[in-house]
PDB file of N, CA and C in Angstrom:
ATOM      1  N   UNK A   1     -37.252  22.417 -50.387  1.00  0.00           N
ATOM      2  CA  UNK A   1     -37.395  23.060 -49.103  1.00  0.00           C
ATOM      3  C   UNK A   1     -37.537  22.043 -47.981  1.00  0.00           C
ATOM      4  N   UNK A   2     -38.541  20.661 -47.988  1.00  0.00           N
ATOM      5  CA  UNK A   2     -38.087  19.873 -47.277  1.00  0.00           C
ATOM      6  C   UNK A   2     -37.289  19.359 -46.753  1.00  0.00           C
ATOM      7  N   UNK A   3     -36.394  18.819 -47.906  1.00  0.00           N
ATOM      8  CA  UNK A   3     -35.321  18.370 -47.772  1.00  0.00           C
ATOM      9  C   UNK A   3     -34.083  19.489 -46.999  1.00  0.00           C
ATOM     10  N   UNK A   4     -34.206  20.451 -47.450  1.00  0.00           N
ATOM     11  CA  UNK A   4     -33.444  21.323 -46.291  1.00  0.00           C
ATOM     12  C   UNK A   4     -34.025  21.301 -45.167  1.00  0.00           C
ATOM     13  N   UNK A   5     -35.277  21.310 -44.244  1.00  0.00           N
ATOM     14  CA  UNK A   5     -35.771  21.304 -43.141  1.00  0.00           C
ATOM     15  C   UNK A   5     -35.141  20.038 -42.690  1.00  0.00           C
ATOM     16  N   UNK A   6     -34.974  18.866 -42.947  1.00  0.00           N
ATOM     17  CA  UNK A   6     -34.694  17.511 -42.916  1.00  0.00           C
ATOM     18  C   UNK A   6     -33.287  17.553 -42.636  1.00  0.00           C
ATOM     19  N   UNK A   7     -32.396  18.258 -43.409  1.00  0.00           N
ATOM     20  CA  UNK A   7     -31.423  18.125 -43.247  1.00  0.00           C
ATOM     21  C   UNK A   7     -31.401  19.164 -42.219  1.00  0.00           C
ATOM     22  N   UNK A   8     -31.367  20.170 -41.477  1.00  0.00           N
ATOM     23  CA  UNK A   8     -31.207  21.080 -40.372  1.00  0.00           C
ATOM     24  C   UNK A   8     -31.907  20.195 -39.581  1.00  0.00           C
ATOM     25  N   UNK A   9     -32.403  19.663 -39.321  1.00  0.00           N
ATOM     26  CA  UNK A   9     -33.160  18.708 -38.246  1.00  0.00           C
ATOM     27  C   UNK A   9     -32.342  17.768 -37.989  1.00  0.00           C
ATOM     28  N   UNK A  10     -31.891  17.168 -38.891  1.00  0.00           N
ATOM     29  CA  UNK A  10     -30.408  16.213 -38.455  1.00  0.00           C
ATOM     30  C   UNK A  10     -30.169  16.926 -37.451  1.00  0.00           C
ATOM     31  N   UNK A  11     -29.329  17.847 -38.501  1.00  0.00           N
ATOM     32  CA  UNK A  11     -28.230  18.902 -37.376  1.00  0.00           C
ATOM     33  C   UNK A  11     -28.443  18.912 -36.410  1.00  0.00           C
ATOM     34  N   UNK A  12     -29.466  19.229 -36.283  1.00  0.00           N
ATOM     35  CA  UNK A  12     -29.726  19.452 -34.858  1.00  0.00           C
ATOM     36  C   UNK A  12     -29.717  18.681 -33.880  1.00  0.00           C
ATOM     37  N   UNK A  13     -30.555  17.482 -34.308  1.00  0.00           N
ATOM     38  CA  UNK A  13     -30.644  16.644 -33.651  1.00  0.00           C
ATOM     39  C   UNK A  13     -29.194  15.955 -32.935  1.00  0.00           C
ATOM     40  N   UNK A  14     -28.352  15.975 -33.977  1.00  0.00           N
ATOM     41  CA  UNK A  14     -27.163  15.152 -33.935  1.00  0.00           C
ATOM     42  C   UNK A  14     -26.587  16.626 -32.543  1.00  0.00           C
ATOM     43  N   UNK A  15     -26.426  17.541 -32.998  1.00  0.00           N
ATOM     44  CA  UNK A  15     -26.026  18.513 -31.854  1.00  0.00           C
ATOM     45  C   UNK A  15     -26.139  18.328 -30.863  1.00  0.00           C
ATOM     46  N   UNK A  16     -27.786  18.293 -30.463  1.00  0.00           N
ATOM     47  CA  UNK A  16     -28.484  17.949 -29.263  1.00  0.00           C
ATOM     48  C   UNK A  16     -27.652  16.513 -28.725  1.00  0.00           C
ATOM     49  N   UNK A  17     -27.838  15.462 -29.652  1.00  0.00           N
ATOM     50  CA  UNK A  17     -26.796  14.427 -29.147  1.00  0.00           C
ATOM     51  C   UNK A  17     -25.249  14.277 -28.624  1.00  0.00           C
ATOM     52  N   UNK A  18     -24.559  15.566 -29.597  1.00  0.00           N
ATOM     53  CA  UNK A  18     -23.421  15.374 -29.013  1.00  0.00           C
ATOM     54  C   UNK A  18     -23.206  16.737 -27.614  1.00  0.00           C
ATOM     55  N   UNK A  19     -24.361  17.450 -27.402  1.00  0.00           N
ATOM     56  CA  UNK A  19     -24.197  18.073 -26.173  1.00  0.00           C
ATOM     57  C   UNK A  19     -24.925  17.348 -24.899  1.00  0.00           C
ATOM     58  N   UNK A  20     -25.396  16.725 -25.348  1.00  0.00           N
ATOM     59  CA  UNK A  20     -26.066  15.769 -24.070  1.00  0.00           C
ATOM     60  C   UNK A  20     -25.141  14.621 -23.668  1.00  0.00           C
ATOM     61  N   UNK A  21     -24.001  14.087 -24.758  1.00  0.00           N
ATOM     62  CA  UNK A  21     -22.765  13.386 -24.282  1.00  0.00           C
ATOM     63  C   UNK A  21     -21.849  14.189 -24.338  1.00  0.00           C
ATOM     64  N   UNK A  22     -21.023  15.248 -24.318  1.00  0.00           N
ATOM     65  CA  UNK A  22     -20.376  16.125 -23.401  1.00  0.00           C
ATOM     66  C   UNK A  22     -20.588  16.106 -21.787  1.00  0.00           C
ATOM     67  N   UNK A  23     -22.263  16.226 -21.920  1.00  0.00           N
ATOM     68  CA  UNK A  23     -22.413  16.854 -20.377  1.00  0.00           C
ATOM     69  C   UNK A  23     -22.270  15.791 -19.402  1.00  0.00           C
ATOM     70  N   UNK A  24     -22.394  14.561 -19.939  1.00  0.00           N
ATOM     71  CA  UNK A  24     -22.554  13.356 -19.688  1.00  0.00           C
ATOM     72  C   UNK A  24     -21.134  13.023 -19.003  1.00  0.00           C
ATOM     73  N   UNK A  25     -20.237  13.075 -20.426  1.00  0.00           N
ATOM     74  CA  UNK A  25     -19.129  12.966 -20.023  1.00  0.00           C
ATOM     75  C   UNK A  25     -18.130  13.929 -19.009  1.00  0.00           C
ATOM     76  N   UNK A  26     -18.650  15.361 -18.712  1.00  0.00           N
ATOM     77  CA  UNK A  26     -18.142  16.162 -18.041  1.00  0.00           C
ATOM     78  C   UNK A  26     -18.431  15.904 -16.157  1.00  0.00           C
ATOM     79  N   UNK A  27     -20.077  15.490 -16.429  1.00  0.00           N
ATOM     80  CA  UNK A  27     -20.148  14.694 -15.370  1.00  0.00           C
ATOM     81  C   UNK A  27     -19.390  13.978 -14.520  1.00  0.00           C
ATOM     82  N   UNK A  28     -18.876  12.842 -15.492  1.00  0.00           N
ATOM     83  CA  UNK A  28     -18.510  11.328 -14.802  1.00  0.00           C
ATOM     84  C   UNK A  28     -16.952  12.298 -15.003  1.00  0.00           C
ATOM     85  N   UNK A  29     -16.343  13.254 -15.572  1.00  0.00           N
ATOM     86  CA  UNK A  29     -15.323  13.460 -14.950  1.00  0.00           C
ATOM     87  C   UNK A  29     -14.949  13.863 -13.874  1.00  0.00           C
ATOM     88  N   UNK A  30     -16.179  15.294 -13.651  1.00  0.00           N
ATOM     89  CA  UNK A  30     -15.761  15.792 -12.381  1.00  0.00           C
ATOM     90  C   UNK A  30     -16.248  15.042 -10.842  1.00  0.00           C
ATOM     91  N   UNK A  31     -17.313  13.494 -11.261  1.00  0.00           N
ATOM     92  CA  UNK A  31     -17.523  13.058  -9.944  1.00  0.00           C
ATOM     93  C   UNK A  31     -16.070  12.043  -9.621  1.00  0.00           C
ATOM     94  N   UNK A  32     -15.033  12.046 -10.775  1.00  0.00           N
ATOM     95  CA  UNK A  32     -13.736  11.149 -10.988  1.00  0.00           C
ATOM     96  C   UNK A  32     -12.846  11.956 -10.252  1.00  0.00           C
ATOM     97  N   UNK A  33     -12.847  13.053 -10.327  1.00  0.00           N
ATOM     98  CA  UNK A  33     -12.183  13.741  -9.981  1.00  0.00           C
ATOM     99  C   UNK A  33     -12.099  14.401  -8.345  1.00  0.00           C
ATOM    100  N   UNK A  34     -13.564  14.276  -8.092  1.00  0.00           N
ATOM    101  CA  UNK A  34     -14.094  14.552  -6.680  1.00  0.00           C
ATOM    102  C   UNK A  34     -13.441  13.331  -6.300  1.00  0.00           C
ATOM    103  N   UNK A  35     -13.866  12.208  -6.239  1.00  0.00           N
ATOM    104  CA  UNK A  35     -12.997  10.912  -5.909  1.00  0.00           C
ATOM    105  C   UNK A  35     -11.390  11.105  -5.594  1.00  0.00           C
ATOM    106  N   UNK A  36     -10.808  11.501  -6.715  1.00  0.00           N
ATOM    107  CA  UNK A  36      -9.505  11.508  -6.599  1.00  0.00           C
ATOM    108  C   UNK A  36      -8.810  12.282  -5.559  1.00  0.00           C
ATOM    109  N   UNK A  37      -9.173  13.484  -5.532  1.00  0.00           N
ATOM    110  CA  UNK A  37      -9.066  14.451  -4.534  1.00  0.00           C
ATOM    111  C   UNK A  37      -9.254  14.253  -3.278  1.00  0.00           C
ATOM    112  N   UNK A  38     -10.177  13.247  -3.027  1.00  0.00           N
ATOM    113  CA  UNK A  38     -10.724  12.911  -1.616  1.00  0.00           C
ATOM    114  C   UNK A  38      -9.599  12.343  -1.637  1.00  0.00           C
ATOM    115  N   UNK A  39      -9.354  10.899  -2.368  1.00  0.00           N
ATOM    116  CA  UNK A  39      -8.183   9.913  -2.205  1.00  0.00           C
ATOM    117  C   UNK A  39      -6.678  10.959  -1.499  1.00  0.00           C
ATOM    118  N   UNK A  40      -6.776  11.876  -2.286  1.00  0.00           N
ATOM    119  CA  UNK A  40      -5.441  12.444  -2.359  1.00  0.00           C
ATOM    120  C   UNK A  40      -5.103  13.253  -0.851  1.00  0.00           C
ATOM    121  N   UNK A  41      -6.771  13.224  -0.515  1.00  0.00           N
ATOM    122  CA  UNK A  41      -7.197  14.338   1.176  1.00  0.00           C
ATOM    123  C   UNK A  41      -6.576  12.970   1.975  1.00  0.00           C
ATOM    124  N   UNK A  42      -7.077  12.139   1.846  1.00  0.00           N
ATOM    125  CA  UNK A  42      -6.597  10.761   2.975  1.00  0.00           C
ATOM    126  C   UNK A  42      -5.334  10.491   3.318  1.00  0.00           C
ATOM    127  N   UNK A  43      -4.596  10.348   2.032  1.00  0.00           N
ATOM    128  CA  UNK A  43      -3.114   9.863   1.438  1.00  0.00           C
ATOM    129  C   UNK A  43      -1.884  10.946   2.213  1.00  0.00           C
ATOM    130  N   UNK A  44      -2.479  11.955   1.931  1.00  0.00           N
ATOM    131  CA  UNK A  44      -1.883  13.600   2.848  1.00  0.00           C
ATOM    132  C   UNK A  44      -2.473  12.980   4.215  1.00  0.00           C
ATOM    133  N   UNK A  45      -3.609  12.721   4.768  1.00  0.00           N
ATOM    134  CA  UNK A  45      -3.402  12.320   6.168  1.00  0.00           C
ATOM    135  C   UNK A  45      -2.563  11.162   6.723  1.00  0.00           C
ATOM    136  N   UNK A  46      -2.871  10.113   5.912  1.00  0.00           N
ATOM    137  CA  UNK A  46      -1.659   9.012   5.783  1.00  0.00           C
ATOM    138  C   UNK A  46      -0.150   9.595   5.945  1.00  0.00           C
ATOM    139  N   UNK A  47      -0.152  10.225   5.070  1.00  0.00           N
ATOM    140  CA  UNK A  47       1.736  10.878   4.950  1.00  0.00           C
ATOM    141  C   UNK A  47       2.349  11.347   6.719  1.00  0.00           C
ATOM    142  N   UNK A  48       1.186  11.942   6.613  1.00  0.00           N
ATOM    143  CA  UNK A  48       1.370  12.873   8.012  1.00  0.00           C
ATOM    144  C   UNK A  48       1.297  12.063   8.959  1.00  0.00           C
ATOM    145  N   UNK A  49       0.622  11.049   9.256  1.00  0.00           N
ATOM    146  CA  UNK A  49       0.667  10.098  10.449  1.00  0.00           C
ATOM    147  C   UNK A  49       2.105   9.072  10.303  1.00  0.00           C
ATOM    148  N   UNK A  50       2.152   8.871   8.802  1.00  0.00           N
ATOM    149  CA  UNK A  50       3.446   8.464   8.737  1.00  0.00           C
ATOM    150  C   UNK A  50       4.859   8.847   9.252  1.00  0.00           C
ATOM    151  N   UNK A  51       4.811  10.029   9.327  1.00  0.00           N
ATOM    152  CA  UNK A  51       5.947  10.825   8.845  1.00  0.00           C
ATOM    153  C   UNK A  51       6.152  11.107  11.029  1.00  0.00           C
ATOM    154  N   UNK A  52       4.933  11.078  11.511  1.00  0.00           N
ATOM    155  CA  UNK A  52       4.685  11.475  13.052  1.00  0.00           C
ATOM    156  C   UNK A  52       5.672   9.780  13.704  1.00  0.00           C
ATOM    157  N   UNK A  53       5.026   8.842  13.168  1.00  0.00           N
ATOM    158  CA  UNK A  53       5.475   7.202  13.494  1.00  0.00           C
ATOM    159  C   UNK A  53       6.659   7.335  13.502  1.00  0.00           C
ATOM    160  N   UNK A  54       7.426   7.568  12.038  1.00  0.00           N
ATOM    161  CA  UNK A  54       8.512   7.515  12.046  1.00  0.00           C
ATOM    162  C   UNK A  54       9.487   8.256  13.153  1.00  0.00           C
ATOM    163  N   UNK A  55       9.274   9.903  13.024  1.00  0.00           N
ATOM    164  CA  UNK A  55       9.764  10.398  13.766  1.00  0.00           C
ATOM    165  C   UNK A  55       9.420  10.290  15.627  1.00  0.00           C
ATOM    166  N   UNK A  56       9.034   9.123  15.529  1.00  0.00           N
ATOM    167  CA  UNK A  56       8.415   8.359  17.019  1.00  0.00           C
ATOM    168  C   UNK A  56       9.551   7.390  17.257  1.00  0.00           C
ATOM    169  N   UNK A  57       9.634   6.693  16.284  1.00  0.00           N
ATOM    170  CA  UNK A  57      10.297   5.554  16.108  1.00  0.00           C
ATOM    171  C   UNK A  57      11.868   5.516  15.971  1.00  0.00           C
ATOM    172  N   UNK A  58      12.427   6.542  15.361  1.00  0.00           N
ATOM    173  CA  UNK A  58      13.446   7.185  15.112  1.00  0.00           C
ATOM    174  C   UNK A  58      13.932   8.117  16.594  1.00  0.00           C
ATOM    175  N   UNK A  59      13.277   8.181  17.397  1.00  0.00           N
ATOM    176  CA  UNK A  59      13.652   9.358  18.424  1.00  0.00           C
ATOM    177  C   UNK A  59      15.119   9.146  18.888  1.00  0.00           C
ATOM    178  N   UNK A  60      16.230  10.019  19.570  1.00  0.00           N
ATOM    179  CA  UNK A  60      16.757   9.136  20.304  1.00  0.00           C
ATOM    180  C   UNK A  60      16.981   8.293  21.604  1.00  0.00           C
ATOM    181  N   UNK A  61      15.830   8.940  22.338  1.00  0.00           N
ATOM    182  CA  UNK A  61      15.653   8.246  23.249  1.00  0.00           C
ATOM    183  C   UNK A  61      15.525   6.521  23.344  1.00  0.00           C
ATOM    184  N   UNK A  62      14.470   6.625  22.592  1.00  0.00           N
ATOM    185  CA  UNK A  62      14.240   5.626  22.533  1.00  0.00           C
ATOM    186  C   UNK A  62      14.979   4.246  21.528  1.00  0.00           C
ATOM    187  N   UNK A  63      16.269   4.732  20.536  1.00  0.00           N
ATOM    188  CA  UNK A  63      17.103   4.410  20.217  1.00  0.00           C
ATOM    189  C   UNK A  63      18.487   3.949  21.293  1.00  0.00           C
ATOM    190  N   UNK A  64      18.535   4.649  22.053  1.00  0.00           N
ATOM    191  CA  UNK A  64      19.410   4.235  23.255  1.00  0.00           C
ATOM    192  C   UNK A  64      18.830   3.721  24.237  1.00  0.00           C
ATOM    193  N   UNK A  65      17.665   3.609  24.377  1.00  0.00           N
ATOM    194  CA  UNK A  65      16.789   2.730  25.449  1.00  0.00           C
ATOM    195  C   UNK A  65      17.152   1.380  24.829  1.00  0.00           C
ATOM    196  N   UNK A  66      16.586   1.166  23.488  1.00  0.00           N
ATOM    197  CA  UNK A  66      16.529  -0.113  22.868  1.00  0.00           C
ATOM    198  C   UNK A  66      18.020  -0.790  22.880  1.00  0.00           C
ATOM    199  N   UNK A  67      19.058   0.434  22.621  1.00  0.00           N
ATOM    200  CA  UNK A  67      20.460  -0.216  22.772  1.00  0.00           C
ATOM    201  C   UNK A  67      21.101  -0.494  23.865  1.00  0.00           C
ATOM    202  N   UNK A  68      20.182  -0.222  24.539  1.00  0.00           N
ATOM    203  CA  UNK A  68      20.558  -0.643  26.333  1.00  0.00           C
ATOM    204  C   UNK A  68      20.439  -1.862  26.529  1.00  0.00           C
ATOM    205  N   UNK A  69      18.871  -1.828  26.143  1.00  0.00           N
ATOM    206  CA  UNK A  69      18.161  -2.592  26.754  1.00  0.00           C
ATOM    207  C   UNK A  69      18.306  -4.115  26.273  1.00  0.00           C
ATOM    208  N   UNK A  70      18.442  -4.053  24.599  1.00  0.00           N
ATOM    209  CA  UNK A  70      18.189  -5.372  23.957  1.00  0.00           C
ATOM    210  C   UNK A  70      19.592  -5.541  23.705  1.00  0.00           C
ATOM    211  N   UNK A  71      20.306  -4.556  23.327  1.00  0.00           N
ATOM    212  CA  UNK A  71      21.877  -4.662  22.509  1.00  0.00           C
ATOM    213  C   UNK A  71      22.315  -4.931  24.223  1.00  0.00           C
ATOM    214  N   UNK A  72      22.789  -4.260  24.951  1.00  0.00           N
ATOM    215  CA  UNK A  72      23.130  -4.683  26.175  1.00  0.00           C
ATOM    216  C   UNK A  72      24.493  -3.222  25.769  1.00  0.00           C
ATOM    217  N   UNK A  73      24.334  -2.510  25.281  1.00  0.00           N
ATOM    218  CA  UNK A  73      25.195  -1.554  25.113  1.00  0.00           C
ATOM    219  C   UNK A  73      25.160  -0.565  25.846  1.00  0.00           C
ATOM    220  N   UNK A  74      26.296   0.081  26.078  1.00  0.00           N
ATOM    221  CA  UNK A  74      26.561   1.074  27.090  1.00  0.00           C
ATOM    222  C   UNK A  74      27.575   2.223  26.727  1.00  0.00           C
ATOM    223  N   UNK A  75      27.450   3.787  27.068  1.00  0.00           N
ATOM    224  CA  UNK A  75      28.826   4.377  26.296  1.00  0.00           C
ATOM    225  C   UNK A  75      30.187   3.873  26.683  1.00  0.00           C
ATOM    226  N   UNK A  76      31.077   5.008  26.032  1.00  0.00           N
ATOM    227  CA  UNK A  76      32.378   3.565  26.142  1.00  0.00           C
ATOM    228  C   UNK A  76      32.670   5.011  27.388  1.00  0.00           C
ATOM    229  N   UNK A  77      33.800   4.795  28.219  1.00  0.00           N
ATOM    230  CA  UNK A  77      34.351   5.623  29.468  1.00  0.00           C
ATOM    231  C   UNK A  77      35.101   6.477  28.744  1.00  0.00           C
ATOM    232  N   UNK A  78      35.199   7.679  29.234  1.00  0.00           N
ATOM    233  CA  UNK A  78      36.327   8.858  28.666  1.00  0.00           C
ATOM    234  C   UNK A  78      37.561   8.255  28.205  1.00  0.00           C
ATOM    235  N   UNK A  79      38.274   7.548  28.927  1.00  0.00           N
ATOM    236  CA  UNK A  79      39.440   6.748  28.400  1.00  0.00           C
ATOM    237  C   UNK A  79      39.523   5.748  27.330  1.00  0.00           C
ATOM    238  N   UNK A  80      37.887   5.443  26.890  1.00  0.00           N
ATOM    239  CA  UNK A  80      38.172   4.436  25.842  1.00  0.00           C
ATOM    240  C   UNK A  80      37.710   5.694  24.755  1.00  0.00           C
ATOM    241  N   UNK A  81      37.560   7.009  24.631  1.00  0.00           N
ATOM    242  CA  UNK A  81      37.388   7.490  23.579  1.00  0.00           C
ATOM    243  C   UNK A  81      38.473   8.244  22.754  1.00  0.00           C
ATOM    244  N   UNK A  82      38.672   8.003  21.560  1.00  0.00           N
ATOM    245  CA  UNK A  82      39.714   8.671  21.093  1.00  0.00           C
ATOM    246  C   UNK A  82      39.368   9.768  20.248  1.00  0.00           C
ATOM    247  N   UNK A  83      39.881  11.087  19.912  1.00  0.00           N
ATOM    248  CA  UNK A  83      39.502  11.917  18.862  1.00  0.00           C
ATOM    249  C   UNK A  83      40.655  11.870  17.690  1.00  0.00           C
ATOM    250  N   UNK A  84      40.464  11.923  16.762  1.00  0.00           N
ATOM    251  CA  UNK A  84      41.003  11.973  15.700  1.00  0.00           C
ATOM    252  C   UNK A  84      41.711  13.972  14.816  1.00  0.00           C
ATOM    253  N   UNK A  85      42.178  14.307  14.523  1.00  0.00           N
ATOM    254  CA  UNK A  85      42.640  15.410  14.008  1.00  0.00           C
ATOM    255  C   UNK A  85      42.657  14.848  12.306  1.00  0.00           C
ATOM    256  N   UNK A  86      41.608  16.402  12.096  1.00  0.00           N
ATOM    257  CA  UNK A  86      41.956  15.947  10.190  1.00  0.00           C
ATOM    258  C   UNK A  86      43.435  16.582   9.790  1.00  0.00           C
ATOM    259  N   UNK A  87      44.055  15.721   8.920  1.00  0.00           N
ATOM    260  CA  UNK A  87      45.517  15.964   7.849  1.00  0.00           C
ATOM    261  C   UNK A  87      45.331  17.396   7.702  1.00  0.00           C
ATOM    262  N   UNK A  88      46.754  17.978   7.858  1.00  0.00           N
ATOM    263  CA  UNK A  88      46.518  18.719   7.866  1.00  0.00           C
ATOM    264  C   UNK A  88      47.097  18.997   5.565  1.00  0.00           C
TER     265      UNK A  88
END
C-alpha cells in the first residue's frame, strides 16, 4: 500500500511539474508573440510611410520639374512629334 501511495505521488508530482512548464512555456510564448505583433504594428506603419514617399517621389510634377530643371529638357514642338498607326 505504500508503495502505491509513493508511486501516485510521483505522478503527481511529475504532473504538477509538467503543468507548471506548460504554463511557463505558454507564457514566454504569448509575451513572443505580443512582441511580434507589435513589430508587425510598426512595419505596417513603415509600409505606409513608405509607400506615401514613394508616391511623393514618383509624382509627376515633380518628375518634369527635375527634367527641366537638372536634365535641361523641354517638350519637343507639335512639329517634332510624330504618331505612329498600328499594321494593320
Amino acid at each position: 500500500m505504500a508503495r502505491l501511495n509513493l508511486i501516485l505521488l510521483l505522478i503527481v508530482v511529475a504532473c504538477s511539474l509538467a503543468i507548471v512548464n506548460a504554463n511557463h512555456r505558454a507564457r514566454k510564448l504569448f509575451t513572443s508573440f505580443e512582441k511580434e505583433q507589435q513589430r508587425m504594428r510598426a512595419l505596417d506603419v513603415e509600409w505606409g510611410q513608405l509607400q506615401l514617399e514613394q508616391s511623393t517621389w514618383a509624382a509627376h510634377a515633380r518628375i518634369e520639374k527635375i527634367a527641366k530643371e537638372r536634365l535641361n529638357m523641354k517638350a519637343p514642338l507639335p512639329a517634332q512629334v510624330m504618331s505612329l498607326e498600328p499594321a494593320p
